[in-house]
PDB file of N, CA and C in Angstrom:
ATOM      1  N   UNK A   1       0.832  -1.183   0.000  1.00  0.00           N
ATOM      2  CA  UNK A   1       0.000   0.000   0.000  1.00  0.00           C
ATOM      3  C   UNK A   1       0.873   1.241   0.000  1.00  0.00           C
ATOM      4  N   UNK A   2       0.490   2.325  -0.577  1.00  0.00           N
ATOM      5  CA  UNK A   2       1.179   3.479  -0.845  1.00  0.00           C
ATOM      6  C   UNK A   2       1.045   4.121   0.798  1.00  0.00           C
ATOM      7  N   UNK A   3       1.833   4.888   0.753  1.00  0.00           N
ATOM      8  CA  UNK A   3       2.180   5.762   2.012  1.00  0.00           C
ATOM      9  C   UNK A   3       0.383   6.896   1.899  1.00  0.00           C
ATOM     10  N   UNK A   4      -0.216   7.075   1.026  1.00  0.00           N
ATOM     11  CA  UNK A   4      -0.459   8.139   0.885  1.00  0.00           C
ATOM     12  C   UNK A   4      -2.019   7.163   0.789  1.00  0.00           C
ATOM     13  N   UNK A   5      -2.122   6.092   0.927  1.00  0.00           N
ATOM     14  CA  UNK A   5      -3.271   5.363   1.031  1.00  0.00           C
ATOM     15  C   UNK A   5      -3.901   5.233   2.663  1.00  0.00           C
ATOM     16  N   UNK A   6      -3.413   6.330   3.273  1.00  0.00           N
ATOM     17  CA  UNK A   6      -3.561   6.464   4.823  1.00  0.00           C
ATOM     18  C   UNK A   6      -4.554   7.592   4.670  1.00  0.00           C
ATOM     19  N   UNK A   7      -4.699   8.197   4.029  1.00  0.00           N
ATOM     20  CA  UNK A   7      -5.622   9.379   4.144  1.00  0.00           C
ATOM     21  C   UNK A   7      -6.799   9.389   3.591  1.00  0.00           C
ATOM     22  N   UNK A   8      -7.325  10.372   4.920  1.00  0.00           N
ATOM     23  CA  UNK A   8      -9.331   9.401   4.681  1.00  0.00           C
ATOM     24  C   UNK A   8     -10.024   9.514   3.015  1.00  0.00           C
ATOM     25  N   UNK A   9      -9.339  10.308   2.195  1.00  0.00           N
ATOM     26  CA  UNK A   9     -10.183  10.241   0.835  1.00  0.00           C
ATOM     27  C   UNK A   9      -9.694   8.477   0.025  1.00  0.00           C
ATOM     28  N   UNK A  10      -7.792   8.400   0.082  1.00  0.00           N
ATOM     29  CA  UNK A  10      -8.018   6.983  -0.343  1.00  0.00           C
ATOM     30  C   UNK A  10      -8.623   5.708   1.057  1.00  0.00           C
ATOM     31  N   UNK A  11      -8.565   5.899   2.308  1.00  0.00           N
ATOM     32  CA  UNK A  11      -9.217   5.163   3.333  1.00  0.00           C
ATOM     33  C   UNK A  11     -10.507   4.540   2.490  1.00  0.00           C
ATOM     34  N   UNK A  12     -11.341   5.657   2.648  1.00  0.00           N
ATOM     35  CA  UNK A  12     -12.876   5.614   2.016  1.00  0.00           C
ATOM     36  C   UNK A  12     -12.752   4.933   0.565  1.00  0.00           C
ATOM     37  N   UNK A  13     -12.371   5.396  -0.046  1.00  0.00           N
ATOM     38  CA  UNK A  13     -11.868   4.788  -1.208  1.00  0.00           C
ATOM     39  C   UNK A  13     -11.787   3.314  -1.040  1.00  0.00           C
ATOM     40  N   UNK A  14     -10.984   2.753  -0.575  1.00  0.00           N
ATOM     41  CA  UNK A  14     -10.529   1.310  -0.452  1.00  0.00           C
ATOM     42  C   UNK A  14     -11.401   0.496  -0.157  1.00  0.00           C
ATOM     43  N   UNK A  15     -12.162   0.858   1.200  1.00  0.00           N
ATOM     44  CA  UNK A  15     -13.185   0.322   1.993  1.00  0.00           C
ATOM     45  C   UNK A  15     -14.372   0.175   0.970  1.00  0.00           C
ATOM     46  N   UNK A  16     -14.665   1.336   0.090  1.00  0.00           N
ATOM     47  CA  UNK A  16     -15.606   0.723  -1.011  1.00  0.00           C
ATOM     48  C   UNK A  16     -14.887  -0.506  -1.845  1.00  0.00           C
ATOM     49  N   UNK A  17     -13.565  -0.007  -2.336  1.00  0.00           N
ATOM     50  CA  UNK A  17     -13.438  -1.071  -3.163  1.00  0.00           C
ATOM     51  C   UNK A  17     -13.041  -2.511  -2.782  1.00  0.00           C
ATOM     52  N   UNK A  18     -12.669  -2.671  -1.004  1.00  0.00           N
ATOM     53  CA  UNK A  18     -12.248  -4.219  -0.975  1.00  0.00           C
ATOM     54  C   UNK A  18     -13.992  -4.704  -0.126  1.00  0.00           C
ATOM     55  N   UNK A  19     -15.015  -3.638   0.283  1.00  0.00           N
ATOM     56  CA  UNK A  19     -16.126  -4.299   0.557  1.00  0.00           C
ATOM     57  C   UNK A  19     -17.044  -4.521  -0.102  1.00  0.00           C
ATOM     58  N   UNK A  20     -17.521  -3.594  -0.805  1.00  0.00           N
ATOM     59  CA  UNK A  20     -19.097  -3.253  -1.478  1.00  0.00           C
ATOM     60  C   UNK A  20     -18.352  -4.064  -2.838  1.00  0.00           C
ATOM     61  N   UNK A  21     -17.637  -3.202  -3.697  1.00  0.00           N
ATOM     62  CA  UNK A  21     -16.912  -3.626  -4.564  1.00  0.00           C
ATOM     63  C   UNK A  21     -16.477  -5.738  -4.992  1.00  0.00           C
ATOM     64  N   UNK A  22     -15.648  -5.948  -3.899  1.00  0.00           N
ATOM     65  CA  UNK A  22     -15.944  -7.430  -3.552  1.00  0.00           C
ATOM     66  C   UNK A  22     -16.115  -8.250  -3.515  1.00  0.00           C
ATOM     67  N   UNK A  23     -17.418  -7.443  -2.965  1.00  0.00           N
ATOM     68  CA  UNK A  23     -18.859  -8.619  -2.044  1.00  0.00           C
ATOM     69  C   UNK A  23     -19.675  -8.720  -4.326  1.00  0.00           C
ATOM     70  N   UNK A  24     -19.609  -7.341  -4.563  1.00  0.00           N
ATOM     71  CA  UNK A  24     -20.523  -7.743  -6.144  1.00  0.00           C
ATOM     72  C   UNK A  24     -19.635  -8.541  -6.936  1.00  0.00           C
ATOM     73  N   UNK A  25     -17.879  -8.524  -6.910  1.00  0.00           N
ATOM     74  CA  UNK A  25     -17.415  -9.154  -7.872  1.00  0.00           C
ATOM     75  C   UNK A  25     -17.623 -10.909  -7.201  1.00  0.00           C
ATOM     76  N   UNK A  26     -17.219 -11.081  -5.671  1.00  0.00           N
ATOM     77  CA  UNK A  26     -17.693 -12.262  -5.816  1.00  0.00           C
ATOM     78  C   UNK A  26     -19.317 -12.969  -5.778  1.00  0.00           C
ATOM     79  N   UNK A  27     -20.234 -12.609  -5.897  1.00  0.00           N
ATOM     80  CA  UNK A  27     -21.492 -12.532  -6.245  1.00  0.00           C
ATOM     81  C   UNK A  27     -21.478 -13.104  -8.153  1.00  0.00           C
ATOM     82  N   UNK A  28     -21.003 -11.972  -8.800  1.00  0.00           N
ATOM     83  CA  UNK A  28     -20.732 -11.732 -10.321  1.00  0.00           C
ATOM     84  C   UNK A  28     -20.203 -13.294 -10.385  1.00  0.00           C
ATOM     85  N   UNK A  29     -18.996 -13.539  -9.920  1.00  0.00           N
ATOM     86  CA  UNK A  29     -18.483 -14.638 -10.571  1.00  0.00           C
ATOM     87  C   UNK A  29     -19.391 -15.642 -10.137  1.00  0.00           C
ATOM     88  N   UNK A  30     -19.908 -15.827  -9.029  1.00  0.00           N
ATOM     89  CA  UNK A  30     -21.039 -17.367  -8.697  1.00  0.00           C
ATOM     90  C   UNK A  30     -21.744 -16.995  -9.528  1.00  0.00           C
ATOM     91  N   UNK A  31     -22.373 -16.189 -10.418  1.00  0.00           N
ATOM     92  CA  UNK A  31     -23.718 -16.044 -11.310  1.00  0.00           C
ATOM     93  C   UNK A  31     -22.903 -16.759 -12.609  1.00  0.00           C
ATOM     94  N   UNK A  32     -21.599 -16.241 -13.074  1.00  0.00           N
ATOM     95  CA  UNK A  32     -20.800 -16.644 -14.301  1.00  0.00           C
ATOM     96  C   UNK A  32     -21.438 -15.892 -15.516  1.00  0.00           C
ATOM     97  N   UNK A  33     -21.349 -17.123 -16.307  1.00  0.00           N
ATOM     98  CA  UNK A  33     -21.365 -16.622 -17.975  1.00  0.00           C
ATOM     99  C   UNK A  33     -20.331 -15.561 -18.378  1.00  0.00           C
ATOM    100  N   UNK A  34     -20.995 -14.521 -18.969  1.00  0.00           N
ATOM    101  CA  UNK A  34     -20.033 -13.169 -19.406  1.00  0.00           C
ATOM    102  C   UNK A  34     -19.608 -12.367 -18.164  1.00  0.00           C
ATOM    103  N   UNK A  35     -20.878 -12.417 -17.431  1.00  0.00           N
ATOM    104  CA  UNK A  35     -20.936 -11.192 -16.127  1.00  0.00           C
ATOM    105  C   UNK A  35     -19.207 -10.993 -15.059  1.00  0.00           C
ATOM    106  N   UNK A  36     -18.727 -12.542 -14.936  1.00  0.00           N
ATOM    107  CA  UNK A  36     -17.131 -12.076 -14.597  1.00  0.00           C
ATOM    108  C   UNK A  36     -16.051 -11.515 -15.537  1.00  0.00           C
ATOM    109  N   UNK A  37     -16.086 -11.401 -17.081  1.00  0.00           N
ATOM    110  CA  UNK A  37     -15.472 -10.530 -17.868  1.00  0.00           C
ATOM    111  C   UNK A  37     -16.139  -8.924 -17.796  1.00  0.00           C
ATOM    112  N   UNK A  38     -17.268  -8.823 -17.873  1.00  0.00           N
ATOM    113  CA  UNK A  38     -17.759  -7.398 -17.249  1.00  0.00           C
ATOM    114  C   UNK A  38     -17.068  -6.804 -16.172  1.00  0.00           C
ATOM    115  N   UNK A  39     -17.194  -7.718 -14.743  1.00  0.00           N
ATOM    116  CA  UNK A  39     -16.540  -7.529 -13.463  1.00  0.00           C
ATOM    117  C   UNK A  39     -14.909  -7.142 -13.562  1.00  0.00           C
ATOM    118  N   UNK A  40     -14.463  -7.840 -14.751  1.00  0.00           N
ATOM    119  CA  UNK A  40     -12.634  -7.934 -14.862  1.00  0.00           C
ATOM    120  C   UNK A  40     -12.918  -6.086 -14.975  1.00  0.00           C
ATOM    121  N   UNK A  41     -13.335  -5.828 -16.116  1.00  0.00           N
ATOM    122  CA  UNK A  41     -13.698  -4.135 -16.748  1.00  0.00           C
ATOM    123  C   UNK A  41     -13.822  -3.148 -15.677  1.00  0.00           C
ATOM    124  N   UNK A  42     -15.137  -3.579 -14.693  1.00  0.00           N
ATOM    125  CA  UNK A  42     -15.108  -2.695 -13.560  1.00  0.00           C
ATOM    126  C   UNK A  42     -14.098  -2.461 -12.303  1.00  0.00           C
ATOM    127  N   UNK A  43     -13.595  -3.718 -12.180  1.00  0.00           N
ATOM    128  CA  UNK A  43     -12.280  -4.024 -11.251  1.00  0.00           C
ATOM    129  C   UNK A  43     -11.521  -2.817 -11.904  1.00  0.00           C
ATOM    130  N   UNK A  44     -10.903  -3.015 -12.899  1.00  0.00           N
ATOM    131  CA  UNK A  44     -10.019  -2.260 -14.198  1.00  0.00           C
ATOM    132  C   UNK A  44     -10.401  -0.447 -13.708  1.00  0.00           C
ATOM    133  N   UNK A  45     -11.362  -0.149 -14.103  1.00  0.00           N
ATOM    134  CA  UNK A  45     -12.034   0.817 -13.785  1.00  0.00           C
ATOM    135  C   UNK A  45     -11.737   1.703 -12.516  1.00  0.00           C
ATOM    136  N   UNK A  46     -12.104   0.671 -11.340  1.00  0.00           N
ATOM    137  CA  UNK A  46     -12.019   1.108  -9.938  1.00  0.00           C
ATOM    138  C   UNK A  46     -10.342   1.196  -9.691  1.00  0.00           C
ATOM    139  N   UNK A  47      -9.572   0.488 -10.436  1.00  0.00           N
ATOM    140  CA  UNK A  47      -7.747   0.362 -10.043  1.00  0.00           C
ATOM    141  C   UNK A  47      -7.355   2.078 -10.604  1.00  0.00           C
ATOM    142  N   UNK A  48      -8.120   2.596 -11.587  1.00  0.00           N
ATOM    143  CA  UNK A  48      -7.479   3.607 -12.801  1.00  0.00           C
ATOM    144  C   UNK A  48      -8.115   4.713 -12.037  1.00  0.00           C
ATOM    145  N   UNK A  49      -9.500   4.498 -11.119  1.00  0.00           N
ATOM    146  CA  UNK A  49      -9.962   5.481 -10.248  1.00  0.00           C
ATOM    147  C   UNK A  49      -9.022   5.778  -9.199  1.00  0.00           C
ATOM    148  N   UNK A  50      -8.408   4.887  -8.337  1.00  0.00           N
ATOM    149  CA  UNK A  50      -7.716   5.174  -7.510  1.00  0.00           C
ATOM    150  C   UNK A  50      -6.293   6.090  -7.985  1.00  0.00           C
ATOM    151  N   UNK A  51      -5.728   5.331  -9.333  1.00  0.00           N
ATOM    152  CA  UNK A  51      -4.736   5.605  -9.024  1.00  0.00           C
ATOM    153  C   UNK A  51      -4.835   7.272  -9.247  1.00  0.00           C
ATOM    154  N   UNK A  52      -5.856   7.820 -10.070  1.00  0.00           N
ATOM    155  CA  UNK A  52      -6.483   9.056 -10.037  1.00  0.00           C
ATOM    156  C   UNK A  52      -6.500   9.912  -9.198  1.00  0.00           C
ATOM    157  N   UNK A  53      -7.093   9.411  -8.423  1.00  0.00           N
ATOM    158  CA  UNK A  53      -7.073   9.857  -6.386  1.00  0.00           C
ATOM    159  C   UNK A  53      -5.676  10.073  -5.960  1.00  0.00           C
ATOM    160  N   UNK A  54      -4.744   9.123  -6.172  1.00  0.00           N
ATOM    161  CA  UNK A  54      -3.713   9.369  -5.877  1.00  0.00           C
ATOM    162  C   UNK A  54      -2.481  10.456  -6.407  1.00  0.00           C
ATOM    163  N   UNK A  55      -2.294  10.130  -8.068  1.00  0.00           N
ATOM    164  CA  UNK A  55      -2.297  11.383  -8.755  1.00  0.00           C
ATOM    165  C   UNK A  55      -2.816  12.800  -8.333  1.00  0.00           C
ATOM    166  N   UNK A  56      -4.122  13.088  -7.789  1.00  0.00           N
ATOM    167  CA  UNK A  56      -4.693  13.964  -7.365  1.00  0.00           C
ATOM    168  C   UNK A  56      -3.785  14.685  -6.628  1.00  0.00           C
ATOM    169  N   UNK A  57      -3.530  13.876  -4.968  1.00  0.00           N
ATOM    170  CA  UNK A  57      -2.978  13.883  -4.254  1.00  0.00           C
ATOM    171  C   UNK A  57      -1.922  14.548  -4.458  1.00  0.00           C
ATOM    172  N   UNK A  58      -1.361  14.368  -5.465  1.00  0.00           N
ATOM    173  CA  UNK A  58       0.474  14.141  -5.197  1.00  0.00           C
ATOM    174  C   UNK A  58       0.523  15.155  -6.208  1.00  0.00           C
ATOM    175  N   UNK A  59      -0.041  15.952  -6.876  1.00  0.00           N
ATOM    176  CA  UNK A  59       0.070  17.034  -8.124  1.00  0.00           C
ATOM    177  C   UNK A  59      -0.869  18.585  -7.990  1.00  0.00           C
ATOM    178  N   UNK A  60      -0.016  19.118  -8.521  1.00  0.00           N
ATOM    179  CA  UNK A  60      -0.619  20.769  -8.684  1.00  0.00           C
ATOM    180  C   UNK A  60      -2.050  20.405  -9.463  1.00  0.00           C
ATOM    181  N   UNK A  61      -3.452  21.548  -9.631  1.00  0.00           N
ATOM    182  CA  UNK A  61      -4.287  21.614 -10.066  1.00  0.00           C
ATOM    183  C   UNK A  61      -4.130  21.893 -11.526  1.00  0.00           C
ATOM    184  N   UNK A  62      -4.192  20.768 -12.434  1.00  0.00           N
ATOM    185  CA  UNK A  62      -4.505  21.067 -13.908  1.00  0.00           C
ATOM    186  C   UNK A  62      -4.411  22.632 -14.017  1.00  0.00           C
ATOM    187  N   UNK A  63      -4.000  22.878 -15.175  1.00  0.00           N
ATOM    188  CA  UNK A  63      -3.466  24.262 -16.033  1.00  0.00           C
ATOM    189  C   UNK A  63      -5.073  24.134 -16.935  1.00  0.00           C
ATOM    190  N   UNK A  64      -4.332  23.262 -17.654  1.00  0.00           N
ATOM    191  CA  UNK A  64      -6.097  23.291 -18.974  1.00  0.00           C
ATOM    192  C   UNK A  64      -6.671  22.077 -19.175  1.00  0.00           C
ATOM    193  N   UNK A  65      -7.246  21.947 -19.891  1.00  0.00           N
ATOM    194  CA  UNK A  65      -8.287  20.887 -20.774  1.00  0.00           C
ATOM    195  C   UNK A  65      -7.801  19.836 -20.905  1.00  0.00           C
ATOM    196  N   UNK A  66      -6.562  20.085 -21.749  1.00  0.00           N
ATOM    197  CA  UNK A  66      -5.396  18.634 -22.089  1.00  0.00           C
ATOM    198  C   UNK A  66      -4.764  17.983 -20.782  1.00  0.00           C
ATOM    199  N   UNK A  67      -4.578  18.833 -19.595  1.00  0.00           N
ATOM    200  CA  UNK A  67      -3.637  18.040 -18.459  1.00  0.00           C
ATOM    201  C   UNK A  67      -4.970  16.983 -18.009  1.00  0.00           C
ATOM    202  N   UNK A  68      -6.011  17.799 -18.448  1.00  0.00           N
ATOM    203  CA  UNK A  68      -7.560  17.167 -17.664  1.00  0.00           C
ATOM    204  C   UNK A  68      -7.643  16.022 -18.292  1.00  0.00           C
ATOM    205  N   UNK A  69      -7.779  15.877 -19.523  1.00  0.00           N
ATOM    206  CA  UNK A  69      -8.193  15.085 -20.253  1.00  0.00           C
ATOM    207  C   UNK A  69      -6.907  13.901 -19.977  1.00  0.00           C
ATOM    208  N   UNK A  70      -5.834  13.825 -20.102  1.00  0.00           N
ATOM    209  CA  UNK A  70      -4.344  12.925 -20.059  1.00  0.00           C
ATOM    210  C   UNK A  70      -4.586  12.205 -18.370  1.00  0.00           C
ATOM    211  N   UNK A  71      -5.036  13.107 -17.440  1.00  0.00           N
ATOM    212  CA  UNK A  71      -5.385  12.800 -16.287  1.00  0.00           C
ATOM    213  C   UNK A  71      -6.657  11.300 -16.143  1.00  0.00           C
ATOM    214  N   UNK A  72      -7.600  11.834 -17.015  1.00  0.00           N
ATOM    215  CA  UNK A  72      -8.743  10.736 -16.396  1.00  0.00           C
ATOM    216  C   UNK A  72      -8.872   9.985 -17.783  1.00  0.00           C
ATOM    217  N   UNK A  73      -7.762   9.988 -18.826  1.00  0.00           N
ATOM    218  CA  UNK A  73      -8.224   9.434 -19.992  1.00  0.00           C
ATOM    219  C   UNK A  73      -7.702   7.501 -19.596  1.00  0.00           C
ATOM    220  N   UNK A  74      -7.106   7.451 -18.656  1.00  0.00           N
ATOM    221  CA  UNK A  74      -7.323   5.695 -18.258  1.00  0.00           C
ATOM    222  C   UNK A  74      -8.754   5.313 -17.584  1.00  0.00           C
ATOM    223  N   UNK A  75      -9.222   5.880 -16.828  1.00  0.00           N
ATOM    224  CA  UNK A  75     -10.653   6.084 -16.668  1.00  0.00           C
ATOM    225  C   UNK A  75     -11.840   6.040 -17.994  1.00  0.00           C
ATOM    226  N   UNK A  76     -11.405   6.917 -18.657  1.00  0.00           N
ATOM    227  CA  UNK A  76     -12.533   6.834 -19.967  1.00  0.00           C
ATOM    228  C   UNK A  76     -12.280   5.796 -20.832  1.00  0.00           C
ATOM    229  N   UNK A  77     -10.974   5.211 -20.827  1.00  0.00           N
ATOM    230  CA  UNK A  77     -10.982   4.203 -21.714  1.00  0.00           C
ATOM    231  C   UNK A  77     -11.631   2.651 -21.347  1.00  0.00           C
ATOM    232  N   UNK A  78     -11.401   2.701 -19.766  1.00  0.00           N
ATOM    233  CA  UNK A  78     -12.165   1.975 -18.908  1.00  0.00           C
ATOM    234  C   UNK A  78     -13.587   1.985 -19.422  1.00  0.00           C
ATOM    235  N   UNK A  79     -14.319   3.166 -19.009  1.00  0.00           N
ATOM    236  CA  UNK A  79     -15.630   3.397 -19.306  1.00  0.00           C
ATOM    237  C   UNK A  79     -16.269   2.975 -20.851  1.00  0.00           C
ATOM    238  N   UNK A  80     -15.660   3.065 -21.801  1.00  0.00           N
ATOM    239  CA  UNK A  80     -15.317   2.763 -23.104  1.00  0.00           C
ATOM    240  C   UNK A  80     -15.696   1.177 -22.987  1.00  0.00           C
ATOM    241  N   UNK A  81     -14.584   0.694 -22.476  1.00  0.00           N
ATOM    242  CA  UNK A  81     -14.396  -0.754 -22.866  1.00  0.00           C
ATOM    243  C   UNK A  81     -15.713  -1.445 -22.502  1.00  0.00           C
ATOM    244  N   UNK A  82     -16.036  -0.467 -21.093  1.00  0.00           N
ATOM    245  CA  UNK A  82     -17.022  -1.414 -20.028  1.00  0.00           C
ATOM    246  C   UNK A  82     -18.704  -1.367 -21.072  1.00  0.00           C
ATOM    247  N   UNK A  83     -18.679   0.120 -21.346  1.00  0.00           N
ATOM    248  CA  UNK A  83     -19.970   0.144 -22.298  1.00  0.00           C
ATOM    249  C   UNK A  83     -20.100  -0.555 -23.866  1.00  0.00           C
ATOM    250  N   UNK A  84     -18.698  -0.801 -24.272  1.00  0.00           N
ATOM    251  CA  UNK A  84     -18.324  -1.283 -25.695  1.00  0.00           C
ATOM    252  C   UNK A  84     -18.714  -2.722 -25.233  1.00  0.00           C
ATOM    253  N   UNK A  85     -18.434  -3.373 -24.166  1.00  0.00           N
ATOM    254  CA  UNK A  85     -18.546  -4.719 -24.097  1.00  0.00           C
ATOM    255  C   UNK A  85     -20.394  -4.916 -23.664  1.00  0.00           C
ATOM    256  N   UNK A  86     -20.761  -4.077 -23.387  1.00  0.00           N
ATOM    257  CA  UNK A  86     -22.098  -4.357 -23.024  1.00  0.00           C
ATOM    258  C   UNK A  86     -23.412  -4.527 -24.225  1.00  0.00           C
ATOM    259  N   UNK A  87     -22.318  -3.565 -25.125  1.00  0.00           N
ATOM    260  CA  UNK A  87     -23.586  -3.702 -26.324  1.00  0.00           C
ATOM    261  C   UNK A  87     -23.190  -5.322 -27.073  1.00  0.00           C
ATOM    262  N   UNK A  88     -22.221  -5.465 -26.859  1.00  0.00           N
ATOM    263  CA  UNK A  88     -22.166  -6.894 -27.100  1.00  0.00           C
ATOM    264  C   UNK A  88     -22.390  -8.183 -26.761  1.00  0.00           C
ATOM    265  N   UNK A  89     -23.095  -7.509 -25.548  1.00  0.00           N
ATOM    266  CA  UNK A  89     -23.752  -8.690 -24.462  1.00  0.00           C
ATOM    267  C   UNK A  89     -25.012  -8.607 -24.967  1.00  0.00           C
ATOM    268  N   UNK A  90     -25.797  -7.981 -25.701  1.00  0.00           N
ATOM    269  CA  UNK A  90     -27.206  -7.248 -25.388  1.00  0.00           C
ATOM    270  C   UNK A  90     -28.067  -8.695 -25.953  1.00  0.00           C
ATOM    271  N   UNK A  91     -27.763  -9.886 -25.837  1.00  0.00           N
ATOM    272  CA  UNK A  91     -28.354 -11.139 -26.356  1.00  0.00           C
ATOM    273  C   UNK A  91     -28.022 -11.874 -25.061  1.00  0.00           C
ATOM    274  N   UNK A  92     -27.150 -11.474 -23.624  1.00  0.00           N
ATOM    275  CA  UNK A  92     -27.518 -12.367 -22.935  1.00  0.00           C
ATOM    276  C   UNK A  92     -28.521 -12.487 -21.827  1.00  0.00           C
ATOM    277  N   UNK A  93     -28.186 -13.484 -20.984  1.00  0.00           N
ATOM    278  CA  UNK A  93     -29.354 -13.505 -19.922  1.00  0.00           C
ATOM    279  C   UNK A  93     -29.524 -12.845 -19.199  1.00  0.00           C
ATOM    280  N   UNK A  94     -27.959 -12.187 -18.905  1.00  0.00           N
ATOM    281  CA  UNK A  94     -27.424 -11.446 -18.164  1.00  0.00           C
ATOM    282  C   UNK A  94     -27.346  -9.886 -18.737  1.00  0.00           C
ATOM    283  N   UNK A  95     -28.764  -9.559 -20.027  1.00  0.00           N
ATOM    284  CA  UNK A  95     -28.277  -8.533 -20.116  1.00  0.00           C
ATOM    285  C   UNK A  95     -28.747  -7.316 -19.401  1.00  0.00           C
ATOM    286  N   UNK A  96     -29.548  -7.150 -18.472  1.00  0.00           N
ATOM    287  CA  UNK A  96     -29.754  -6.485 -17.756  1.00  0.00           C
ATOM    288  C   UNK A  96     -28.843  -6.091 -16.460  1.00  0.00           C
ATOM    289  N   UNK A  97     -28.193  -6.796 -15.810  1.00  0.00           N
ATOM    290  CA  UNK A  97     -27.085  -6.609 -15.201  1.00  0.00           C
ATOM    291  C   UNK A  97     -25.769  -6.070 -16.097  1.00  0.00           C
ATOM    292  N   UNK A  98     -25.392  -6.082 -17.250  1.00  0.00           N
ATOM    293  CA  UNK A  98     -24.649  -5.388 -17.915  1.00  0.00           C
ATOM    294  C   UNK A  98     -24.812  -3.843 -18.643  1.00  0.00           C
ATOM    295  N   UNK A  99     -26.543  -3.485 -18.344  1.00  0.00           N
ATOM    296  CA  UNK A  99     -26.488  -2.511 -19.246  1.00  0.00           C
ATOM    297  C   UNK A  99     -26.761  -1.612 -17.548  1.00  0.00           C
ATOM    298  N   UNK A 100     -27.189  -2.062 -16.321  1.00  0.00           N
ATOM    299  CA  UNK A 100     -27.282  -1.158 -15.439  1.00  0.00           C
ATOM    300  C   UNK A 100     -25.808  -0.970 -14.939  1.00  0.00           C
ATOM    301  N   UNK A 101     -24.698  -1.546 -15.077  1.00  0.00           N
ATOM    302  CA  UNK A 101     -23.181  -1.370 -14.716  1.00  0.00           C
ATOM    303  C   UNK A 101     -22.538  -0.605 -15.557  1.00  0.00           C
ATOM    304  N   UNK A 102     -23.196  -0.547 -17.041  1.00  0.00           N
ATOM    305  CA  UNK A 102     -22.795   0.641 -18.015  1.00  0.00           C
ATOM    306  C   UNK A 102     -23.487   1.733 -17.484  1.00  0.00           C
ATOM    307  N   UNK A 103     -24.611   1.886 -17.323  1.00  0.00           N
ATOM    308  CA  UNK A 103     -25.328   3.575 -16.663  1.00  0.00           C
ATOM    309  C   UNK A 103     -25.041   3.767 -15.854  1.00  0.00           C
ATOM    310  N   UNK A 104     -24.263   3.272 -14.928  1.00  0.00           N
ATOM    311  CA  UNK A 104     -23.851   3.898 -13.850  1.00  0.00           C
ATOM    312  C   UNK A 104     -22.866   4.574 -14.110  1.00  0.00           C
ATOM    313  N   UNK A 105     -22.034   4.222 -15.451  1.00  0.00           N
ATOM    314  CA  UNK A 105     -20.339   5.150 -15.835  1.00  0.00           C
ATOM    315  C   UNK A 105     -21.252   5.602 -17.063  1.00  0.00           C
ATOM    316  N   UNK A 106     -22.293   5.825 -17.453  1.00  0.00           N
ATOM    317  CA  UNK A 106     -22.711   6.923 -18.631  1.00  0.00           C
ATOM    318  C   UNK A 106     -22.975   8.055 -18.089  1.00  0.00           C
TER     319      UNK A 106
END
């Protein structure tokens, strides 16, 4: 753990992602099919959030648009992948659990 994972914004942080976080990926995988390759995406997601947080942390406030964009663009590509893979689910059983895990990052 980073030195800087002591402070209550990554604290809070964590606690979502090793409880709530988890408790749905292991849930996700007992259901199976596609829904644990979805879960890999959101895992993915939540790692590129943190390290965000942390970045945050440790850097001056963005100048412009471009530092913004270079900043959360591992995040959007996340978001990308997670909604790109959902329209490709849209035939399974499971597709209702894939398209409410995409609206939550639309």
């Amino acid at each position: 753990m980073a030195s800087n994972d002591n402070l209550p914004v990554l604290r809070d942080f964590n606690a979502i992602f090793n409880d709530t976080l988890a408790s749905f990926v292991t849930v996700s995988r007992k259901i199976g099919g596609e829904l644990p390759t979805m879960v890999d995406y959101v895992t993915h997601l939540f790692d590129a959030q943190r390290q965000f947080i942390r970045k945050a942390i440790q850097s001056k406030k963005p100048t412009n648009d471009q530092q913004i964009q270079e900043l959360i663009k591992p995040q959007s590509t996340h978001i990308e992948a997670i909604c790109g893979k959902e329209k490709l689910l849209k035939r399974s059983s499971h597709e209702n659990k894939f398209s409410f895990i995409c609206s939550v990052y639309k």
